[in-house]
PDB file of N, CA and C in Angstrom:
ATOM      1  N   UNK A   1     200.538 133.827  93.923  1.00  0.00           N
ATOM      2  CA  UNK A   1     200.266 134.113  92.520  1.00  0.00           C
ATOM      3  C   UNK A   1     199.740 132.866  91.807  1.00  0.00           C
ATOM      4  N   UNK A   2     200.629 131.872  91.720  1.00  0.00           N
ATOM      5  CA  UNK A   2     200.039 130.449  91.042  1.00  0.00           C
ATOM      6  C   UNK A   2     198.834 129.759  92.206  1.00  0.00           C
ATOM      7  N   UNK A   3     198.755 129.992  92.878  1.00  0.00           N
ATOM      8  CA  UNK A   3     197.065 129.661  94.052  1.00  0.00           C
ATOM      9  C   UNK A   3     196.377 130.726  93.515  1.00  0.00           C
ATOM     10  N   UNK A   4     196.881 131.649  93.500  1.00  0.00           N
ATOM     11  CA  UNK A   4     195.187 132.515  92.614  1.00  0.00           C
ATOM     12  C   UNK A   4     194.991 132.281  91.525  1.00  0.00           C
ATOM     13  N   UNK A   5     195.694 131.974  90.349  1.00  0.00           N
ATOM     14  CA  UNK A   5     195.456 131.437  89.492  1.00  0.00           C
ATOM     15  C   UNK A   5     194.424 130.054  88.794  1.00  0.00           C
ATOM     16  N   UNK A   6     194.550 129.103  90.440  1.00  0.00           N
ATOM     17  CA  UNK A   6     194.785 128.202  90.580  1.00  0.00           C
ATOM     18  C   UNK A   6     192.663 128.227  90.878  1.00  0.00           C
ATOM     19  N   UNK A   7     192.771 128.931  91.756  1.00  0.00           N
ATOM     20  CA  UNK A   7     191.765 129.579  92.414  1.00  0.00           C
ATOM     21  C   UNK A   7     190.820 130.183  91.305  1.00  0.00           C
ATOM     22  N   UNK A   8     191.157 130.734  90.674  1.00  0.00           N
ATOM     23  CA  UNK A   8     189.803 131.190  89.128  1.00  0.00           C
ATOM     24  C   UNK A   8     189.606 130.309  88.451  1.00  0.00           C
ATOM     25  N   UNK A   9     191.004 129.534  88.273  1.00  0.00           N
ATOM     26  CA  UNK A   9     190.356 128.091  87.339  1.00  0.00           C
ATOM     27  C   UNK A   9     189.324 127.084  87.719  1.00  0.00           C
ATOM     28  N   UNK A  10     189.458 126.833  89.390  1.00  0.00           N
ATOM     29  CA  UNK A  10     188.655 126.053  89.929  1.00  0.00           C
ATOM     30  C   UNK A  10     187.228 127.156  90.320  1.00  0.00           C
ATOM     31  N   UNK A  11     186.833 128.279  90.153  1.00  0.00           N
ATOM     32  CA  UNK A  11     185.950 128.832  90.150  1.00  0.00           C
ATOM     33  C   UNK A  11     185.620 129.108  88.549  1.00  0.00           C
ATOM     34  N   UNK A  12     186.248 129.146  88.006  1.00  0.00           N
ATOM     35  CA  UNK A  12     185.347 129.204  86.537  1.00  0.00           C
ATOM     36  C   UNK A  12     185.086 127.862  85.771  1.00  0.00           C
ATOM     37  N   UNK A  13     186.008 126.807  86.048  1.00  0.00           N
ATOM     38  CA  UNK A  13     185.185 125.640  85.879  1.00  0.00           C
ATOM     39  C   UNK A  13     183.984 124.984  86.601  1.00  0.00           C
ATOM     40  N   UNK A  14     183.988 124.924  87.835  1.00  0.00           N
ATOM     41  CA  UNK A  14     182.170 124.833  88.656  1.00  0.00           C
ATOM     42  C   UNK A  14     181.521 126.114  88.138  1.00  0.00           C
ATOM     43  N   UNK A  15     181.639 127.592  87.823  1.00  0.00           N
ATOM     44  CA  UNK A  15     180.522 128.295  87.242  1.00  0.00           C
ATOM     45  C   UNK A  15     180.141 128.284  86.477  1.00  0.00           C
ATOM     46  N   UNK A  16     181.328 127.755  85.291  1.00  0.00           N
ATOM     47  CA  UNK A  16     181.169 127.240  84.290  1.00  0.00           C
ATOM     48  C   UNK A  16     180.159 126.115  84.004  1.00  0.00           C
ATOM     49  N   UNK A  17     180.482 125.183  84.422  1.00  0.00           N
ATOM     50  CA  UNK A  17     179.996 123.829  83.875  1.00  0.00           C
ATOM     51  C   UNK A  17     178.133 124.082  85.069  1.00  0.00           C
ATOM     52  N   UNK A  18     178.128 124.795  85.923  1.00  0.00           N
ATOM     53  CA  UNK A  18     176.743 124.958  86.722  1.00  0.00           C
ATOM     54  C   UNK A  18     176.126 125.783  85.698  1.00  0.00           C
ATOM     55  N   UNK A  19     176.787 126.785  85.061  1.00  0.00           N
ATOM     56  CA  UNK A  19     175.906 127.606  84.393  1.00  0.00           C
ATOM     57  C   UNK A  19     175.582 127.000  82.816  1.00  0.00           C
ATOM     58  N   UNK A  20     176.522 126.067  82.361  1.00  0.00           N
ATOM     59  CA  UNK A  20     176.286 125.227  80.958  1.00  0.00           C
ATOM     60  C   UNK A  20     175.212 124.209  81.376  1.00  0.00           C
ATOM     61  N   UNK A  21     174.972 123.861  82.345  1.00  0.00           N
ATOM     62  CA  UNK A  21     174.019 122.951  83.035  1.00  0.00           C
ATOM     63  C   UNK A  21     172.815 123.328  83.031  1.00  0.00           C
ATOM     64  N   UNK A  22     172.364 124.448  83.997  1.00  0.00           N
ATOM     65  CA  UNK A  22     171.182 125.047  83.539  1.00  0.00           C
ATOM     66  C   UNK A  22     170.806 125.974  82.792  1.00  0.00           C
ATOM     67  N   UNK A  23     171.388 126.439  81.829  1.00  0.00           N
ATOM     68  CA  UNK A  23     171.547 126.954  80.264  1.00  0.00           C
ATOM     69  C   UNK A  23     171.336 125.995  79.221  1.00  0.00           C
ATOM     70  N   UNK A  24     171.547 124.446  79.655  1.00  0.00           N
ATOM     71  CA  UNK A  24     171.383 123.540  78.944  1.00  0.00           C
ATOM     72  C   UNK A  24     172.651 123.838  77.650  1.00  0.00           C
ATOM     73  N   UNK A  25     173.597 123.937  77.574  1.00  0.00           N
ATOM     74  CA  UNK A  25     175.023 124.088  76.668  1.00  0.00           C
ATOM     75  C   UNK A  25     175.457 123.151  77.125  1.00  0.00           C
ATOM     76  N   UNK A  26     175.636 121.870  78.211  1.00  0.00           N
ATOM     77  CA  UNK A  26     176.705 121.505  78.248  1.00  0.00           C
ATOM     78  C   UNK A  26     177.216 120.684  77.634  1.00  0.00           C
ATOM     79  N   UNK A  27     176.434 119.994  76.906  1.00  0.00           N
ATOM     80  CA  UNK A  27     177.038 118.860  75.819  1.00  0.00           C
ATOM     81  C   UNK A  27     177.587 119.439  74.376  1.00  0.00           C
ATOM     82  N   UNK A  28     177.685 121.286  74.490  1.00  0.00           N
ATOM     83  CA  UNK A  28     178.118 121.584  73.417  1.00  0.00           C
ATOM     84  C   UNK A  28     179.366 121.997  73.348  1.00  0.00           C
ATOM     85  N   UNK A  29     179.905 122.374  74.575  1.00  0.00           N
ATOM     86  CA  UNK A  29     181.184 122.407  75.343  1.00  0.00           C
ATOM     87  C   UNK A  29     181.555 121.741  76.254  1.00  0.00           C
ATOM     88  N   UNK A  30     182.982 121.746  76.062  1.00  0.00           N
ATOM     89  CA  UNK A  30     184.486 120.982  76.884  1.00  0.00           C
ATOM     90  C   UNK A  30     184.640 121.972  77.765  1.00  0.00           C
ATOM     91  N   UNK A  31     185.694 120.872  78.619  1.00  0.00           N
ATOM     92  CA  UNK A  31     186.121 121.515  79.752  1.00  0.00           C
ATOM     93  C   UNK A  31     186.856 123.029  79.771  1.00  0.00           C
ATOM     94  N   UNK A  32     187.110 123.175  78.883  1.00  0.00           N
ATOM     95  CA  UNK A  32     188.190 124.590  78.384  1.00  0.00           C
ATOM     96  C   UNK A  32     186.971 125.602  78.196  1.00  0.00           C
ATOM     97  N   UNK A  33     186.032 125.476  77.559  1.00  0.00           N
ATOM     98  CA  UNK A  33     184.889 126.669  77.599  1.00  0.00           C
ATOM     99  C   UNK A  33     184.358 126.866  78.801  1.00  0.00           C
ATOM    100  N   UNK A  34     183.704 125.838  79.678  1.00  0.00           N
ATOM    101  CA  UNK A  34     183.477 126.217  80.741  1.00  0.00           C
ATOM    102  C   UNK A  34     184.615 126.778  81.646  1.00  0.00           C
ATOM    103  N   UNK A  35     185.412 126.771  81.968  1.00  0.00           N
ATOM    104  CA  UNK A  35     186.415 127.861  82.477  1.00  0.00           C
ATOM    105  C   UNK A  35     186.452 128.890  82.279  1.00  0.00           C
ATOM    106  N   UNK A  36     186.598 128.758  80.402  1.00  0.00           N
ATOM    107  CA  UNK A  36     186.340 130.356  80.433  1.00  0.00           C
ATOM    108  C   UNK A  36     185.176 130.995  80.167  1.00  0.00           C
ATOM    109  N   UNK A  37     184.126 130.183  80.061  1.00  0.00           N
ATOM    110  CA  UNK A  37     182.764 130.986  80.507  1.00  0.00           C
ATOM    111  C   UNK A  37     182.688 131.190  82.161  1.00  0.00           C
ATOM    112  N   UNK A  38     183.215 130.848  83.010  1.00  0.00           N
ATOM    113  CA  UNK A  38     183.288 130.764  84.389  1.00  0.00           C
ATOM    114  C   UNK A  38     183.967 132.068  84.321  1.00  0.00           C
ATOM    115  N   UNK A  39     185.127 131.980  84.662  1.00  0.00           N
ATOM    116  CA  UNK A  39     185.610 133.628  84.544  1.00  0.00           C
ATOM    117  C   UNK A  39     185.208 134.486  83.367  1.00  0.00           C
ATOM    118  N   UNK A  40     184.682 134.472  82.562  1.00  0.00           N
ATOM    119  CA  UNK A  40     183.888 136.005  82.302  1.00  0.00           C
ATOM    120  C   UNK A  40     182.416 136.011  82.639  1.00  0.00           C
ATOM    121  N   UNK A  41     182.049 134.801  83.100  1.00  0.00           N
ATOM    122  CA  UNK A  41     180.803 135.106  83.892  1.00  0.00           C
ATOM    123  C   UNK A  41     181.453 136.029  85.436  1.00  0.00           C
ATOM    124  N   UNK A  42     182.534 135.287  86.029  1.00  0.00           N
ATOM    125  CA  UNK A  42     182.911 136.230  87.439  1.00  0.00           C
ATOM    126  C   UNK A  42     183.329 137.168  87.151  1.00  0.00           C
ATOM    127  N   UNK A  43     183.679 138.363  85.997  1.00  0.00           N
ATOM    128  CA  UNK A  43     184.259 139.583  85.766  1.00  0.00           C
ATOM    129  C   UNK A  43     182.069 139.961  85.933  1.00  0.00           C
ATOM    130  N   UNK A  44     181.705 139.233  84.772  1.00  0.00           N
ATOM    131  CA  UNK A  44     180.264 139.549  84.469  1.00  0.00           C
ATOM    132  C   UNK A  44     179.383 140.009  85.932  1.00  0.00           C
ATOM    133  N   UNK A  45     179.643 138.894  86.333  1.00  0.00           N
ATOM    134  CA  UNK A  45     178.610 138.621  87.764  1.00  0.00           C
ATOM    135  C   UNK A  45     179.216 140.108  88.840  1.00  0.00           C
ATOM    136  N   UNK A  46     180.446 139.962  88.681  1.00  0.00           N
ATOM    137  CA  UNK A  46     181.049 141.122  89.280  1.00  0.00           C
ATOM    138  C   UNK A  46     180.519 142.364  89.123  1.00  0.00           C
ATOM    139  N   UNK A  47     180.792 142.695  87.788  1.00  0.00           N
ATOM    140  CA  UNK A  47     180.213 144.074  87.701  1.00  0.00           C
ATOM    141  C   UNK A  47     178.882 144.328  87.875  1.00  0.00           C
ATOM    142  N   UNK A  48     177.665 143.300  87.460  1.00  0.00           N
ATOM    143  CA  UNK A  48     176.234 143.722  87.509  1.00  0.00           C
ATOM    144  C   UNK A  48     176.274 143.639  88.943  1.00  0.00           C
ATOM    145  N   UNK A  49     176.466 143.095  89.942  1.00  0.00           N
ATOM    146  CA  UNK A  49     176.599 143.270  91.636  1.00  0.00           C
ATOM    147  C   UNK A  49     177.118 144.623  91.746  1.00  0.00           C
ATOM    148  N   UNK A  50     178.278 145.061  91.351  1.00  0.00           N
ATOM    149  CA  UNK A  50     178.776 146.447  91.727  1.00  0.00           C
ATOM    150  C   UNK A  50     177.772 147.311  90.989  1.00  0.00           C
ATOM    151  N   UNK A  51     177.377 146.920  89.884  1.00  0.00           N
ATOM    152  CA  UNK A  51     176.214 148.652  88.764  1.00  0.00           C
ATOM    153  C   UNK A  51     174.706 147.903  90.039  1.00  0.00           C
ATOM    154  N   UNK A  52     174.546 147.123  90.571  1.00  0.00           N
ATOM    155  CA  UNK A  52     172.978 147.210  91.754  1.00  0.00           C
ATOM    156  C   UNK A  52     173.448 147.542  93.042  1.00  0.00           C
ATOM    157  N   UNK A  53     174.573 148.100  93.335  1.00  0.00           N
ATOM    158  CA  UNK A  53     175.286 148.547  94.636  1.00  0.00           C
ATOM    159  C   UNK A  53     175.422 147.103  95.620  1.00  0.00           C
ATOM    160  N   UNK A  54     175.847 145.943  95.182  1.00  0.00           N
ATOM    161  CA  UNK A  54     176.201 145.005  96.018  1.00  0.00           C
ATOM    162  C   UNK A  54     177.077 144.517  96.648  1.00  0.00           C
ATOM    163  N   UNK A  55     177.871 144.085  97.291  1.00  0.00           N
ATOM    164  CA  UNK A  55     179.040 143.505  97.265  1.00  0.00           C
ATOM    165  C   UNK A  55     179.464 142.632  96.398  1.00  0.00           C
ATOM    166  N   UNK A  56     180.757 142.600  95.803  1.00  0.00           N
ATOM    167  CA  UNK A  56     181.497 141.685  94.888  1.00  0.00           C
ATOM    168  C   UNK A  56     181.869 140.716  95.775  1.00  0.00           C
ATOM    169  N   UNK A  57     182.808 139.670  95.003  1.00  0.00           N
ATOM    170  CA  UNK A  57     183.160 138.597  95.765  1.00  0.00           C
ATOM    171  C   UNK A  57     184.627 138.189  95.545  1.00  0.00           C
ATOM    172  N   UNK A  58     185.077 137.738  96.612  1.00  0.00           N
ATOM    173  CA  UNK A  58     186.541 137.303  96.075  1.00  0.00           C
ATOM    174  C   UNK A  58     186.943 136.119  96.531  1.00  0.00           C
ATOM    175  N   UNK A  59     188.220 135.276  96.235  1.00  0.00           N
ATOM    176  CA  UNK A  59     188.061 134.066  96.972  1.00  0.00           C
ATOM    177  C   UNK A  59     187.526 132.913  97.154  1.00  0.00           C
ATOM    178  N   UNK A  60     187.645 131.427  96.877  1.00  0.00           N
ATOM    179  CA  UNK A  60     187.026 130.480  96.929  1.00  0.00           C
ATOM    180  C   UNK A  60     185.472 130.520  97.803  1.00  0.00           C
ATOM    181  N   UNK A  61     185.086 130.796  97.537  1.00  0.00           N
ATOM    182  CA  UNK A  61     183.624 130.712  98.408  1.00  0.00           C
ATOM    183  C   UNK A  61     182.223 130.226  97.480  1.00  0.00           C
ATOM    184  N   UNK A  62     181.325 130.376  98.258  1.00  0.00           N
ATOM    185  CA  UNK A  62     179.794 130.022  97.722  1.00  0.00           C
ATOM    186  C   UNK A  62     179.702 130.855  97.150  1.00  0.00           C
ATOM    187  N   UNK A  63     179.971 131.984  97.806  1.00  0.00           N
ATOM    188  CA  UNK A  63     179.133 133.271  97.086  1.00  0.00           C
ATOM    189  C   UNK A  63     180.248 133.754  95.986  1.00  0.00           C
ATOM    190  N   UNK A  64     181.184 133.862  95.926  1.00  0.00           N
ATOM    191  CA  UNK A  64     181.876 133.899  94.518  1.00  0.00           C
ATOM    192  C   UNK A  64     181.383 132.915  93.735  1.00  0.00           C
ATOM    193  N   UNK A  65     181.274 131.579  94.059  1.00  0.00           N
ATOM    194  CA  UNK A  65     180.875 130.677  92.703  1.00  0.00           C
ATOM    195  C   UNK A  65     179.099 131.179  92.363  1.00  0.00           C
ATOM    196  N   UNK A  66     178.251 131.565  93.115  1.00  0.00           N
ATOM    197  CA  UNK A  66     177.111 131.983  92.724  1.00  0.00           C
ATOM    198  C   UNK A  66     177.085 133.562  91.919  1.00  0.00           C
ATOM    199  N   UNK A  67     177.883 134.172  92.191  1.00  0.00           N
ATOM    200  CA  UNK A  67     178.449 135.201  91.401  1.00  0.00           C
ATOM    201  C   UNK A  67     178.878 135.042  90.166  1.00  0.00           C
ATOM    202  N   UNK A  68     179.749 134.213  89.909  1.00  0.00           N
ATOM    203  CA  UNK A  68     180.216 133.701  88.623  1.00  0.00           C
ATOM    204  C   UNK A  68     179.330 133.255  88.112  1.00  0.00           C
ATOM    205  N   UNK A  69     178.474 132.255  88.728  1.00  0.00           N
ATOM    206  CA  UNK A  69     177.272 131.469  87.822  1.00  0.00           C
ATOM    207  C   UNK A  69     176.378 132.111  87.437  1.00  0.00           C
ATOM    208  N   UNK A  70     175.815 133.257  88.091  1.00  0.00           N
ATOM    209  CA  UNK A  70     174.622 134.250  87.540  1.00  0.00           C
ATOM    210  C   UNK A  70     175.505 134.966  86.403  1.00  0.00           C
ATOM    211  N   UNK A  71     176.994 135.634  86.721  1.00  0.00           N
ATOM    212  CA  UNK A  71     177.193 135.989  85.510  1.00  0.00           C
ATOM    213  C   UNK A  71     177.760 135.162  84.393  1.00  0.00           C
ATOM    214  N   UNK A  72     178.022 133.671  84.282  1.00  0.00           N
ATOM    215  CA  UNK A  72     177.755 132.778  83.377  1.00  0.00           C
ATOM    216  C   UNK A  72     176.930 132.608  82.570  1.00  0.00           C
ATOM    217  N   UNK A  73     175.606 132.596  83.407  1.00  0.00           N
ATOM    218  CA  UNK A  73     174.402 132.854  82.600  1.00  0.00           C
ATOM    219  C   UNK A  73     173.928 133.717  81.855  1.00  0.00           C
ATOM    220  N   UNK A  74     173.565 134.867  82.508  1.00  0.00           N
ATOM    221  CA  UNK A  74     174.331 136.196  81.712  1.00  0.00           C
ATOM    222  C   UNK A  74     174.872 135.768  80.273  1.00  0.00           C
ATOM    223  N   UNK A  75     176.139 136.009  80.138  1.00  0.00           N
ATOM    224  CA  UNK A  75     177.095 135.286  79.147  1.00  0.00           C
ATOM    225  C   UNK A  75     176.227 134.739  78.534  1.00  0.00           C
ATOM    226  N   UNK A  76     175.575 133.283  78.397  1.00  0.00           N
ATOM    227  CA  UNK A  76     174.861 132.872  77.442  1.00  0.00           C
ATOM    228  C   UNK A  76     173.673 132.925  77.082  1.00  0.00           C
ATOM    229  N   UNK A  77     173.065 133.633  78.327  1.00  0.00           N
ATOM    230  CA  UNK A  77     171.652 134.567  77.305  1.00  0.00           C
ATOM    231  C   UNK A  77     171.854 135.529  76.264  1.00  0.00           C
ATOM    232  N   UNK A  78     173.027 136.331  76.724  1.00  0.00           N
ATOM    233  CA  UNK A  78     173.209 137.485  75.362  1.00  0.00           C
ATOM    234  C   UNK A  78     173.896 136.715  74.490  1.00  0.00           C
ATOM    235  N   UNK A  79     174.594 135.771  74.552  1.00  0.00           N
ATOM    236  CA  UNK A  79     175.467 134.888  73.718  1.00  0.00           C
ATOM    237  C   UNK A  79     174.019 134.582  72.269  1.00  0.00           C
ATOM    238  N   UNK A  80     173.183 134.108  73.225  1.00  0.00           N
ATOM    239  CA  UNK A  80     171.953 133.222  72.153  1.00  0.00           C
ATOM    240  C   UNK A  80     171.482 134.255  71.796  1.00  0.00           C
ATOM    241  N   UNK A  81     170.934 135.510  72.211  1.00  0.00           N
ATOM    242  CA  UNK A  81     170.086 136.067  71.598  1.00  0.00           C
ATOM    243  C   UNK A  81     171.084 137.021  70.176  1.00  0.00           C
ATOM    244  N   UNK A  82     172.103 137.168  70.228  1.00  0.00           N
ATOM    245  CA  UNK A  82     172.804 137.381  69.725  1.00  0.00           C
ATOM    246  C   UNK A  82     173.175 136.476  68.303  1.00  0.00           C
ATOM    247  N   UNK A  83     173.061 135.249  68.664  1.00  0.00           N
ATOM    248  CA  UNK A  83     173.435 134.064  67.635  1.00  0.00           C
ATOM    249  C   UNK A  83     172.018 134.676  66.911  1.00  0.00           C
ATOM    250  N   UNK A  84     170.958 134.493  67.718  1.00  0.00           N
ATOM    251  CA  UNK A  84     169.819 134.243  66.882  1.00  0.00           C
ATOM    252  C   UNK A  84     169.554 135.663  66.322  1.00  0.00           C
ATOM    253  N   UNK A  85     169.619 137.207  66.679  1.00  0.00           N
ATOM    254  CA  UNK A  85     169.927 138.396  65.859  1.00  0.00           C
ATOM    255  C   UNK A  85     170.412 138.125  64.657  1.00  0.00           C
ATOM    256  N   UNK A  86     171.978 137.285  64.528  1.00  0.00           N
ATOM    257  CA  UNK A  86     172.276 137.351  63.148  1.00  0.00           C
ATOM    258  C   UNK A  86     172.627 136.517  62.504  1.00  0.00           C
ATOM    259  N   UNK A  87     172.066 135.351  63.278  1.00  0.00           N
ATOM    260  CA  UNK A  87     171.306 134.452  61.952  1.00  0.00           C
ATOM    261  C   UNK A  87     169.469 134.579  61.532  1.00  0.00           C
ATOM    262  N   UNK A  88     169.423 135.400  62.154  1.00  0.00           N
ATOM    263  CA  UNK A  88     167.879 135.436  61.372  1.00  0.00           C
ATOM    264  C   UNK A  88     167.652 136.867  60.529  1.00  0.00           C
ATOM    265  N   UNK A  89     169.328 137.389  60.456  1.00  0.00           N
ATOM    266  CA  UNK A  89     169.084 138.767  59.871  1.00  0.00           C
ATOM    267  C   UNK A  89     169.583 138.612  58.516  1.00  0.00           C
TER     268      UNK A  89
END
């Protein structure tokens, strides 16, 4: 239980901070956002893999952290286009 725990934190901070990286965010967030942009990018990344019939991922691996990071990104494309919807409305 506390190793899986243990285990999303250290996968949502590398998806995190990979996906604030090439999103270019990272100097706007701390270590605490990227985590939790990391795990709701891996719920994120999760589901758009399962709605294109793919396999999900579980477990310390590559392909979970590339999972998380596409849905990281995710996360802050709709994040911005969103900012910019309603501040320009």
């Amino acid at each position: 239980m506390i190793v899986d725990i243990i285990v999303w934190l250290l996968i949502g901070l590398i998806a995190g901070w990979l996906a604030s990286v090439v999103m270019k965010t990272n100097a706007q967030q701390g270590v605490l956002a990227d985590i939790v942009l990391g795990i709701i990018g891996a719920v994120v990344g999760g589901y758009l893999l399962s709605f294109l019939d793919l396999p999900g991922a579980s477990g310390l691996s590559l392909y979970s952290i590339l999972v998380a990071v596409l849905g990281a990104i995710v996360v802050i494309a709709v994040g911005r286009m969103l900012y910019r919807a309603f501040n320009n409305a």
